[in-house]
N, C-alpha and C. Protein backbone atom coordinates (compact mmCIF):
# COMPACT_ATOMS: atom_id res chain seq x y z
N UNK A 1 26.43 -137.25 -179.31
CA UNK A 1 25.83 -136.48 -178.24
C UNK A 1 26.79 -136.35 -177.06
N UNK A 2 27.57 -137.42 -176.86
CA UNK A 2 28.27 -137.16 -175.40
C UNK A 2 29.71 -136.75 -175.70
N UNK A 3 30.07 -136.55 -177.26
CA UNK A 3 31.01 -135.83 -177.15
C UNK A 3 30.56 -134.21 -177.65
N UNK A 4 29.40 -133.93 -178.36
CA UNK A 4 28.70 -132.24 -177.54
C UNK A 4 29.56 -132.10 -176.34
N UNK A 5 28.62 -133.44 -175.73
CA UNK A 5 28.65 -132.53 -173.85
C UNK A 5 29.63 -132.58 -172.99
N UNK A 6 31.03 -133.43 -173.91
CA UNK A 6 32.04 -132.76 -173.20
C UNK A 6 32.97 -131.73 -173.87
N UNK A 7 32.52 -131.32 -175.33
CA UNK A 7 33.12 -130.40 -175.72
C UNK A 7 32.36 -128.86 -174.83
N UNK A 8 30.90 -129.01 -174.73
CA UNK A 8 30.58 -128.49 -173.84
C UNK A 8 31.27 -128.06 -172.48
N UNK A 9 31.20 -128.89 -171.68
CA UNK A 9 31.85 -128.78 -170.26
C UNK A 9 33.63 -128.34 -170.43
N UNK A 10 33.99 -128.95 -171.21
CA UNK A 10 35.67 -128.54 -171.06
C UNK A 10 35.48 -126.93 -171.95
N UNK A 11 34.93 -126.46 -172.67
CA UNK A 11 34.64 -125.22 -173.22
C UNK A 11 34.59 -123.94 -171.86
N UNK A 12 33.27 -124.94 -171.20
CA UNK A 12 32.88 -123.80 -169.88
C UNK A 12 33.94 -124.17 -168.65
N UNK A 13 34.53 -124.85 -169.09
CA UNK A 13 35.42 -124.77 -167.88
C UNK A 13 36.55 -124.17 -168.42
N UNK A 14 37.10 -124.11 -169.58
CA UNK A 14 37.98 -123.13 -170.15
C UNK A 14 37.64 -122.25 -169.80
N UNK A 15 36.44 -121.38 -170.21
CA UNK A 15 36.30 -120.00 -170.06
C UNK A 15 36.52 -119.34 -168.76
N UNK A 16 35.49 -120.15 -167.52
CA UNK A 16 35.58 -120.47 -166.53
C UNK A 16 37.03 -119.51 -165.83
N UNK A 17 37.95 -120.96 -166.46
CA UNK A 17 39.25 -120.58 -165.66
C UNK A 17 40.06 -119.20 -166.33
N UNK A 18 39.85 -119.14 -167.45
CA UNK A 18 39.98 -117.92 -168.34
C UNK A 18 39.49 -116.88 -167.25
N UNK A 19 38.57 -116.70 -167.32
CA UNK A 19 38.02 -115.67 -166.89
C UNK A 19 38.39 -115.20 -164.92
N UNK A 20 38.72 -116.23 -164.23
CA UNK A 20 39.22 -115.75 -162.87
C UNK A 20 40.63 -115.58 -162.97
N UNK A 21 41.18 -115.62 -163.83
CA UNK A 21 42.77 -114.76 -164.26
C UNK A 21 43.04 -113.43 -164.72
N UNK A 22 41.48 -113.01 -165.33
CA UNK A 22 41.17 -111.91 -165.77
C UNK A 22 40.58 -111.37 -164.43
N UNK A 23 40.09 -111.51 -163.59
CA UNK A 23 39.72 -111.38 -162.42
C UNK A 23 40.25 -110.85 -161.14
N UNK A 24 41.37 -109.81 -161.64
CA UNK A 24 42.02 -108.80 -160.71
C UNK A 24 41.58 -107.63 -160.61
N UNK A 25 41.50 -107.38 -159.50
CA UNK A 25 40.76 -105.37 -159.21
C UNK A 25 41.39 -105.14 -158.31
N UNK A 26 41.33 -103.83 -158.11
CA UNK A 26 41.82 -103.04 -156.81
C UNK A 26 40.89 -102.88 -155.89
N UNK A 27 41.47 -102.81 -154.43
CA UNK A 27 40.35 -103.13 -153.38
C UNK A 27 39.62 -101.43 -153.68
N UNK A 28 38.27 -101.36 -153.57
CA UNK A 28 37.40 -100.04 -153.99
C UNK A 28 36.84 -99.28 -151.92
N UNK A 29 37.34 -98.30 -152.43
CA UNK A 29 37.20 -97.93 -150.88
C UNK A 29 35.68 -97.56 -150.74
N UNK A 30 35.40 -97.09 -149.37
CA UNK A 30 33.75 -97.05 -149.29
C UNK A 30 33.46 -95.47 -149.90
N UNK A 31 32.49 -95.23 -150.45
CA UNK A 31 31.52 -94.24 -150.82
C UNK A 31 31.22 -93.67 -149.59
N UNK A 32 31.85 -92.01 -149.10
CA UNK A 32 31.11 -91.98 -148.39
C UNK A 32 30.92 -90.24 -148.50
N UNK A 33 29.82 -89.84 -147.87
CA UNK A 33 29.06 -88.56 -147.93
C UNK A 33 30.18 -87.30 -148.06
N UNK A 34 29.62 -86.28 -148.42
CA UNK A 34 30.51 -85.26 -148.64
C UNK A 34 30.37 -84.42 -147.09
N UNK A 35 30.70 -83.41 -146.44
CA UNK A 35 30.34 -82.60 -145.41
C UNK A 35 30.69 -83.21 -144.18
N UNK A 36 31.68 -84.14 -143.86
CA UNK A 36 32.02 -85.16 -143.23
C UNK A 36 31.93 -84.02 -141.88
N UNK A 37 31.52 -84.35 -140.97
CA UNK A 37 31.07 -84.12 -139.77
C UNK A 37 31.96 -84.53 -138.55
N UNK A 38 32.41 -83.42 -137.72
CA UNK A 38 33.63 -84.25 -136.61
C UNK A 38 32.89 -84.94 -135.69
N UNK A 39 31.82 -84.25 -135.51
CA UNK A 39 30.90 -84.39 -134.25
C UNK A 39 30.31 -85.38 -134.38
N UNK A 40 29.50 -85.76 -135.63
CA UNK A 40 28.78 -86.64 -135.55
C UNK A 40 29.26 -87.63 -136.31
N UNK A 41 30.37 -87.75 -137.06
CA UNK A 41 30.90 -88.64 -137.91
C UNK A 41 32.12 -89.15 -137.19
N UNK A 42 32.98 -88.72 -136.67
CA UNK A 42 34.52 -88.91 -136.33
C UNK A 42 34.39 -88.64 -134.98
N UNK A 43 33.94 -88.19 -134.21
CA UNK A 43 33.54 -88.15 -132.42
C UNK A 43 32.85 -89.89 -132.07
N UNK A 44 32.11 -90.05 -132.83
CA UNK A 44 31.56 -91.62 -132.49
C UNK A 44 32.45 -92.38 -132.94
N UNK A 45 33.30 -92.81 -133.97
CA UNK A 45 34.06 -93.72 -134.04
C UNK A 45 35.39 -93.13 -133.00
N UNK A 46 35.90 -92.58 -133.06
CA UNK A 46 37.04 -92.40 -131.70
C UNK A 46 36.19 -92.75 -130.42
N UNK A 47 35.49 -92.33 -130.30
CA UNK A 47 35.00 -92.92 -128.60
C UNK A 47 35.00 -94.52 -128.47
N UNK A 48 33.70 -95.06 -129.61
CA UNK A 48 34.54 -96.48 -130.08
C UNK A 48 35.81 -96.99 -129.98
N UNK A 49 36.35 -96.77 -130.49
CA UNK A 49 37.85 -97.42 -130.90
C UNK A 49 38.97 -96.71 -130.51
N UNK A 50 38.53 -95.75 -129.96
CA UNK A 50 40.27 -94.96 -129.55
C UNK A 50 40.20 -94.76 -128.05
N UNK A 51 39.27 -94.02 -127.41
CA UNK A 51 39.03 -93.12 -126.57
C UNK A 51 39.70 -94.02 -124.95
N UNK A 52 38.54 -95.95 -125.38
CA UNK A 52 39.36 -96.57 -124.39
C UNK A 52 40.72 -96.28 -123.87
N UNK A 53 42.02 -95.94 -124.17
CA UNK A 53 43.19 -96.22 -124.43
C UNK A 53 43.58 -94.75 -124.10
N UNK A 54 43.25 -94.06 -125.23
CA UNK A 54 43.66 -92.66 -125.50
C UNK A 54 42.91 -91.43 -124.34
N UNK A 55 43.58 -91.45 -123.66
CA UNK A 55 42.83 -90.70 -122.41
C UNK A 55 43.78 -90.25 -121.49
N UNK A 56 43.54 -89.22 -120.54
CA UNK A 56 44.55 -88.99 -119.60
C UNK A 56 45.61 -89.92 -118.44
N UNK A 57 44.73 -91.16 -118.06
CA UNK A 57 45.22 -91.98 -117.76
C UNK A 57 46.06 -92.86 -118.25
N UNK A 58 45.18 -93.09 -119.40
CA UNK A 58 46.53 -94.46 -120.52
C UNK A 58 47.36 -93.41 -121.24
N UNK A 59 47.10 -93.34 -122.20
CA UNK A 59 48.16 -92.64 -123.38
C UNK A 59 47.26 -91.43 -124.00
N UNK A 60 48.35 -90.52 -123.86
CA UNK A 60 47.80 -89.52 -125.24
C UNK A 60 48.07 -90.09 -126.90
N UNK A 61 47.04 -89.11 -127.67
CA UNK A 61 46.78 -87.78 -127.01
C UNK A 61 44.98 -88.21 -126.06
N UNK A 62 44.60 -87.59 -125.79
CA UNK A 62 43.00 -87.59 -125.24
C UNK A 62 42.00 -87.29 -126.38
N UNK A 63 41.03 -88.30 -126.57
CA UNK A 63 40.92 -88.69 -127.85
C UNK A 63 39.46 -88.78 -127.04
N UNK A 64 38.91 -88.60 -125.89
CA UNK A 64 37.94 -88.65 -125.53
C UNK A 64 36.93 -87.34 -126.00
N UNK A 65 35.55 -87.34 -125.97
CA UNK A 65 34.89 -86.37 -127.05
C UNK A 65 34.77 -85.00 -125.78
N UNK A 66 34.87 -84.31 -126.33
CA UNK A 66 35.45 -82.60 -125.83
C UNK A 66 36.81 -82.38 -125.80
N UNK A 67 37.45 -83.54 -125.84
CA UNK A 67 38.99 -83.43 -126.06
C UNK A 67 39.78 -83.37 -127.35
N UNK A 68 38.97 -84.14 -128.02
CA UNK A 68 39.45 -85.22 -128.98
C UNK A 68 39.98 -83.96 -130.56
N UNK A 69 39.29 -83.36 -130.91
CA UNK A 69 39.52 -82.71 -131.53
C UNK A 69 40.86 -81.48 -131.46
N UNK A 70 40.53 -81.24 -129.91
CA UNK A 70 41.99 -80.09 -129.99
C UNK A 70 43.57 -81.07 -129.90
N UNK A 71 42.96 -82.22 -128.90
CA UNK A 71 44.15 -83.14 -129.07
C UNK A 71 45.00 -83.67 -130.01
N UNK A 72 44.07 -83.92 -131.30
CA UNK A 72 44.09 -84.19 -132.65
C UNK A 72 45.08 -83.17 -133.56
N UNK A 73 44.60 -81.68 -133.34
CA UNK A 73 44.96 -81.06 -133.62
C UNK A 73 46.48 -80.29 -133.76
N UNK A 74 46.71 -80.05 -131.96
CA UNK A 74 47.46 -79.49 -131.67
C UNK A 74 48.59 -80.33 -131.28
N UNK A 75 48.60 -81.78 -131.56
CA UNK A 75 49.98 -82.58 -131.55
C UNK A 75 50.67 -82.92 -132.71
N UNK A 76 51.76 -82.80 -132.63
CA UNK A 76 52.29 -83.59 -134.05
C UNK A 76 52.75 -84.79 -134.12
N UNK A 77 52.65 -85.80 -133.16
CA UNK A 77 52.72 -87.17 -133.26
C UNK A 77 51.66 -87.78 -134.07
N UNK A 78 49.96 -87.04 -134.32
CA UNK A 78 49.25 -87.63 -135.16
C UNK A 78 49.33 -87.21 -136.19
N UNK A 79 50.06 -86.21 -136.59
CA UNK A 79 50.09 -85.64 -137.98
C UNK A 79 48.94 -85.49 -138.63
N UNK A 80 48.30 -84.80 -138.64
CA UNK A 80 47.16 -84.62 -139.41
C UNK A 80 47.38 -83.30 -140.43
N UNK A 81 47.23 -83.44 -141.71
CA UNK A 81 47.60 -82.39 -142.37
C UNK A 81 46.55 -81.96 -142.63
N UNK A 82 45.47 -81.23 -142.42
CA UNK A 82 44.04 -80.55 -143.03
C UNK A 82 44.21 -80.49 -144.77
N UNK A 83 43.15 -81.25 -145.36
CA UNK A 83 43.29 -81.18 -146.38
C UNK A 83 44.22 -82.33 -147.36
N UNK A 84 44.83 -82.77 -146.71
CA UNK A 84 45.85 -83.92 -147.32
C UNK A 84 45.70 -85.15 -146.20
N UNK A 85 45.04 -86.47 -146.55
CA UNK A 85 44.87 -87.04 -145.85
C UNK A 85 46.05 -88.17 -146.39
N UNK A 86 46.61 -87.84 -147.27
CA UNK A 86 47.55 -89.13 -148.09
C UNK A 86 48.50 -88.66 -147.49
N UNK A 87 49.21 -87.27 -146.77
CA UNK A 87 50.32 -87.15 -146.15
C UNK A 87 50.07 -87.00 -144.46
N UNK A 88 48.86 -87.56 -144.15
CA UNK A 88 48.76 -87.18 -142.79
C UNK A 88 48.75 -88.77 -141.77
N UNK A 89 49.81 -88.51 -140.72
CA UNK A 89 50.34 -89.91 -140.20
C UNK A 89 49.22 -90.74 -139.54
N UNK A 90 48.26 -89.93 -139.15
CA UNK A 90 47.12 -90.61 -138.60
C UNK A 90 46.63 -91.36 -139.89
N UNK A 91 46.30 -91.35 -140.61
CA UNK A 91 45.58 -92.06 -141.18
C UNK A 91 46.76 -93.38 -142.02
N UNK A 92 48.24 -93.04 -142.08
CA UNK A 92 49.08 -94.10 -142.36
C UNK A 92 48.82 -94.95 -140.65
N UNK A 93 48.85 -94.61 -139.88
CA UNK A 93 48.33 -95.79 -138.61
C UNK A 93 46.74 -96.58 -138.62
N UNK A 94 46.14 -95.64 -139.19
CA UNK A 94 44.68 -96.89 -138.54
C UNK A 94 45.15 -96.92 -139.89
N UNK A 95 45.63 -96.63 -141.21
CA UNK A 95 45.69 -98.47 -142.44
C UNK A 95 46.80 -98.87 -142.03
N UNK A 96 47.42 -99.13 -141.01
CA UNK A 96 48.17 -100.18 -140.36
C UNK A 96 49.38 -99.92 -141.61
N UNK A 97 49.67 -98.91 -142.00
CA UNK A 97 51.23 -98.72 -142.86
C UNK A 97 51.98 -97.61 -141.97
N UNK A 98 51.92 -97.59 -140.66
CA UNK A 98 53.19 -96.53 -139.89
C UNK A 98 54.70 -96.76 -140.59
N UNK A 99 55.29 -96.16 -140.26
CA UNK A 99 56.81 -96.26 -140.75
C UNK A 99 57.66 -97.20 -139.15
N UNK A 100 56.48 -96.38 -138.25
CA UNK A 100 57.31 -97.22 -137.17
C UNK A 100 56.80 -98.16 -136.37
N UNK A 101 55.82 -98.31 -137.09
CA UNK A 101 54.74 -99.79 -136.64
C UNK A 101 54.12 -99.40 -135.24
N UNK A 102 53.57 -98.12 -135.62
CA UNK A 102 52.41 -97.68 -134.38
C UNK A 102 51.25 -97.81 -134.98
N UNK A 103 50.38 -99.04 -135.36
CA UNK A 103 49.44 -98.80 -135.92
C UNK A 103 48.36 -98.67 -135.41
N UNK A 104 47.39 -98.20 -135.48
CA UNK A 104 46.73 -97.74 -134.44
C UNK A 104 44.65 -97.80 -135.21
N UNK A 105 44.04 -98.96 -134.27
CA UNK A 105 44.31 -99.55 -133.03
C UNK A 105 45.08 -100.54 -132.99
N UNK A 106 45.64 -100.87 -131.99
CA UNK A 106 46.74 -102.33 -132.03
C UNK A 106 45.66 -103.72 -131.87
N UNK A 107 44.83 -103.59 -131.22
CA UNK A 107 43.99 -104.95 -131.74
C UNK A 107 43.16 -105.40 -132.61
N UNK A 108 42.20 -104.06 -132.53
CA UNK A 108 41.37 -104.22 -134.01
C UNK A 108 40.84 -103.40 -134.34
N UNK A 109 41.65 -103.43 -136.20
CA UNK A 109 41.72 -102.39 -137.15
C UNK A 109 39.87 -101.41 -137.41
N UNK A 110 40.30 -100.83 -137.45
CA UNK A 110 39.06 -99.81 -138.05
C UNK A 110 38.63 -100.66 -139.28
N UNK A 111 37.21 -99.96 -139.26
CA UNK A 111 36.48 -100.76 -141.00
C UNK A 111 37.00 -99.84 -141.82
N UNK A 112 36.46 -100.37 -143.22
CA UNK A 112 37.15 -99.76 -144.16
C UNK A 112 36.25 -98.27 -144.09
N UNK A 113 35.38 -98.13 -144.08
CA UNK A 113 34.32 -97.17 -144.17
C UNK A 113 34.31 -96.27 -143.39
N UNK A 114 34.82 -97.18 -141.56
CA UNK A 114 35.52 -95.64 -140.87
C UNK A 114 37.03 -94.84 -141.11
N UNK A 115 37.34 -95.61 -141.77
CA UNK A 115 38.88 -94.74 -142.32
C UNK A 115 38.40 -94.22 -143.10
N UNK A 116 37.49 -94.49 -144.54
CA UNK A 116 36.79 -93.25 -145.45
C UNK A 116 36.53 -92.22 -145.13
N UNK A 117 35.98 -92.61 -143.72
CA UNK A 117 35.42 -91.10 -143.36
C UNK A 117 36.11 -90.37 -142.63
N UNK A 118 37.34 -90.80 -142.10
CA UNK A 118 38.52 -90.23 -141.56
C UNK A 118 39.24 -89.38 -142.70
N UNK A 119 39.75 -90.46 -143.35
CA UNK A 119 40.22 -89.68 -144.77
C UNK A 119 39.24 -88.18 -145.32
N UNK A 120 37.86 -88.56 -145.67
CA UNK A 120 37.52 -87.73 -146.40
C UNK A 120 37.21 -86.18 -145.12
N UNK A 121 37.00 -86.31 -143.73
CA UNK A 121 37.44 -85.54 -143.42
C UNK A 121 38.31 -84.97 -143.08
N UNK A 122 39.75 -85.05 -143.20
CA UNK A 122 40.78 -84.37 -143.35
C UNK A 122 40.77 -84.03 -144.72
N UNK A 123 41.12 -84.52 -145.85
CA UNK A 123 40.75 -84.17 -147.09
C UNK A 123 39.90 -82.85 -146.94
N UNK A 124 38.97 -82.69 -146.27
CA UNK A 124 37.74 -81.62 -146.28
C UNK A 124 38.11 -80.84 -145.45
N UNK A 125 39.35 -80.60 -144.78
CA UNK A 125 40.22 -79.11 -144.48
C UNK A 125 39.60 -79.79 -142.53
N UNK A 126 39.80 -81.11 -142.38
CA UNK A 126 39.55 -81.37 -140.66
C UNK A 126 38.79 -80.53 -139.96
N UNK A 127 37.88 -79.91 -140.00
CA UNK A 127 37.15 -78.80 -139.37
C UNK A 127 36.56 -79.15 -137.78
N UNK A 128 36.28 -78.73 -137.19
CA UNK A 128 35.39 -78.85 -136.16
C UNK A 128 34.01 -78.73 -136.05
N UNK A 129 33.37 -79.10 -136.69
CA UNK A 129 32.14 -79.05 -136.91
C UNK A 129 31.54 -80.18 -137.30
């Protein structure tokens, strides 16, 4: 009987360790809605997290809401490519991979879920709406 129960236990602890070696994934980004919204999706997280900073006083561009969008737009320091969010520099800064280590915010990073929705609206041609 008590060698069952340690052929038992060293069995499940084989597998055990077996099995968290097999136990690699890729990090899964958030699920998020289609029709991504500037106004009501990407206007509230910049006021959040950017707007402090990004304003006429501190630094451009002006990232504050009635601003934020043409600012976005019409600079090319954020690079935003409409439609391509894998080549657009804003979104290599808030995932903290700049080329020149402007990552942006500098204290604390966006969730994963508000960069989704950053991403998926540029991906979705950046609209104003």
């Amino acid at each position: 009987m008590k060698k069952a129960i340690k052929l038992f236990v060293l069995g499940g602890a084989l597998l055990l360790f077996g099995a968290c070696e097999n136990d690699k994934f890729e990090e899964e980004l958030p699920v998020v809605k289609d029709n991504v919204s500037f106004a009501l999706d990407i206007q509230p997280i910049l006021n959040v997290q950017c707007a402090g900073c990004h304003n006429p006083a501190i630094a451009e561009p002006d990232l504050r809401e009635g601003f934020a969008y043409s600012s976005l737009m019409e600079g090319d320091e954020e690079g935003i490519i409409p439609g391509d969010s894998e080549g657009s520099e804003l979104v290599e800064m808030l995932e903290r991979n700049s080329e020149d280590g402007n990552n942006m915010p500098p204290a604390t990073p966006l969730s994963p879920l508000n960069i989704a929705l950053i991403r998926k609206w540029i991906d979705e041609g950046a609209k104003n709406n």
